[in-house]
C-alpha atoms as a PDB file:
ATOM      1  CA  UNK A   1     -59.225 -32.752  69.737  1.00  0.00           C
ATOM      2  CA  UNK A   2     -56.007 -34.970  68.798  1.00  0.00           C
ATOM      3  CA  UNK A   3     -52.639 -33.229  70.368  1.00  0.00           C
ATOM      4  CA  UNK A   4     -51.043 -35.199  68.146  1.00  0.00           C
ATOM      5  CA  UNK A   5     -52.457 -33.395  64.580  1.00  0.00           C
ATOM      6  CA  UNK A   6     -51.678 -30.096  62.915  1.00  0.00           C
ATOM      7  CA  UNK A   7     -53.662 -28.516  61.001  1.00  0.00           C
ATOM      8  CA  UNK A   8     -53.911 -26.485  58.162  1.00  0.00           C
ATOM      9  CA  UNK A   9     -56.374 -23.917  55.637  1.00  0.00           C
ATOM     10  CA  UNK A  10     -56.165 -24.166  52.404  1.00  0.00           C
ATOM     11  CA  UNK A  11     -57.219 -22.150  49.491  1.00  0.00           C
ATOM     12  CA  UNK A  12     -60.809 -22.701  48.691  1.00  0.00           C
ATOM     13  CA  UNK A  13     -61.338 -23.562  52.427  1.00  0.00           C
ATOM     14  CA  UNK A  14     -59.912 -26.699  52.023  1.00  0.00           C
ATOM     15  CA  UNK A  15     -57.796 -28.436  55.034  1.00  0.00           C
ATOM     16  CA  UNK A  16     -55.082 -30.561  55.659  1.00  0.00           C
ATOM     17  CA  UNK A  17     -54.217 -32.473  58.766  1.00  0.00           C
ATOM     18  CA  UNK A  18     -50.838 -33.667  59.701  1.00  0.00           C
ATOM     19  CA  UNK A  19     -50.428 -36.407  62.326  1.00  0.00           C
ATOM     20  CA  UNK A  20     -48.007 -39.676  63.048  1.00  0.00           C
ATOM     21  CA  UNK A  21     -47.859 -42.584  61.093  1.00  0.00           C
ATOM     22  CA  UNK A  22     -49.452 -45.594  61.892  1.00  0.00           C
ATOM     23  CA  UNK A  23     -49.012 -48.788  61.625  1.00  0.00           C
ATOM     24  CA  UNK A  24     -52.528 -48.783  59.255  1.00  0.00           C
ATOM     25  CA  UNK A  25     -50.748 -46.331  57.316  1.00  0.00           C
ATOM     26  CA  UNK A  26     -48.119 -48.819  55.797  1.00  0.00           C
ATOM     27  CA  UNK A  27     -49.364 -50.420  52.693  1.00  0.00           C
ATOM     28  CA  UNK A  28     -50.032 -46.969  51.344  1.00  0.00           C
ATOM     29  CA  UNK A  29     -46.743 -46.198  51.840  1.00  0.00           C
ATOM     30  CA  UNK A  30     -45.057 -48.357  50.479  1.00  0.00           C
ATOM     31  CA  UNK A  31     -47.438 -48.406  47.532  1.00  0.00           C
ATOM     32  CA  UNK A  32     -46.573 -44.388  47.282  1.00  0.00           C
ATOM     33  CA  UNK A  33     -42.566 -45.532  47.665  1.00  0.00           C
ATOM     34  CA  UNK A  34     -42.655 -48.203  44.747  1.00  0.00           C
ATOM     35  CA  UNK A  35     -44.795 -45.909  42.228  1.00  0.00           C
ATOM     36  CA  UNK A  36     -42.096 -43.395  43.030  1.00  0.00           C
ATOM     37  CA  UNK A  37     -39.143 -46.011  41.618  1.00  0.00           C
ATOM     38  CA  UNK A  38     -41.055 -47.006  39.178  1.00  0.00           C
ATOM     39  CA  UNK A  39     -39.201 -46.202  36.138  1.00  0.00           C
ATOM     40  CA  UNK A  40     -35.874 -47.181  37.476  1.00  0.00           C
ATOM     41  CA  UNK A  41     -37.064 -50.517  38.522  1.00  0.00           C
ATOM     42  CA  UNK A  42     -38.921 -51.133  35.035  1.00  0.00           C
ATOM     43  CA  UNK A  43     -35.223 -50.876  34.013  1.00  0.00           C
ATOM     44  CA  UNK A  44     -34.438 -54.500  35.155  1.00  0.00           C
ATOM     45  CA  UNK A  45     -35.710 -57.698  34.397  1.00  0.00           C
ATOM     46  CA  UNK A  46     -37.281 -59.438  37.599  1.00  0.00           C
ATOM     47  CA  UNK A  47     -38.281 -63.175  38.952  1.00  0.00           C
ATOM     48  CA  UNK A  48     -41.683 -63.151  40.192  1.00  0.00           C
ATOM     49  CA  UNK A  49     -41.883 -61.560  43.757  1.00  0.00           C
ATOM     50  CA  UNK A  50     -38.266 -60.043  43.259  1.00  0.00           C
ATOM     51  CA  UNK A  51     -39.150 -56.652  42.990  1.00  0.00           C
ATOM     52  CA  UNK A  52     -41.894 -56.597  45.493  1.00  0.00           C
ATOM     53  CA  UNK A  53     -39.380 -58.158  47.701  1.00  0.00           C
ATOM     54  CA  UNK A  54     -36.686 -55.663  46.891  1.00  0.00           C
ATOM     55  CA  UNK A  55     -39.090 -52.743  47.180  1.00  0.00           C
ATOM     56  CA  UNK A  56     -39.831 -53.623  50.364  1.00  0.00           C
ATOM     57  CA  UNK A  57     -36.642 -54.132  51.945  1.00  0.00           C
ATOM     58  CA  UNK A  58     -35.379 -50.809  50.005  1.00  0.00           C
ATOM     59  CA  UNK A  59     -38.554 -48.851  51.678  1.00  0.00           C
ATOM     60  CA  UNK A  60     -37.892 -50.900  55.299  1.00  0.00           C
ATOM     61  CA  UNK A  61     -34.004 -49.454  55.302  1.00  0.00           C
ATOM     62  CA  UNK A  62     -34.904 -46.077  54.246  1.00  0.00           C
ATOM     63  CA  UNK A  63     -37.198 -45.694  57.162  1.00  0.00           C
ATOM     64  CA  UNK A  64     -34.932 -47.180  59.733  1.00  0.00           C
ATOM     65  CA  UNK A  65     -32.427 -44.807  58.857  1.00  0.00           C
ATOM     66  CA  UNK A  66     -34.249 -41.611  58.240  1.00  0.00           C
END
């Protein structure tokens, strides 16, 4: 047994675990973070990479500081 998880029933004996992010746990993320701003980035018009880039750095700075 992890230490490290909590966990949770759930109506119709579902469960839900809670535990630390990971490193392998980045790229979904950051993909849940940009679908998130989705519609206020669609609002600009980007060079290739730009947003991706911006994105990233946004998502990077929010988890530093929270």
């Amino acid at each position: 047994m992890n230490t490290n998880e909590i966990k949770f029933s759930l109506p119709r004996r579902g469960r839900m675990v809670l535990r630390a992010v990971t490193d392998a746990d980045e790229e979904f993320l950051l993909s849940i973070y940009a679908g998130s701003r989705a519609d206020e980035l669609a609002q600009a018009t980007w060079e290739p990479g730009q947003q991706e880039a911006f994105v990233k750095w946004q998502f990077d700075l929010q988890r530093r500081e929270y």
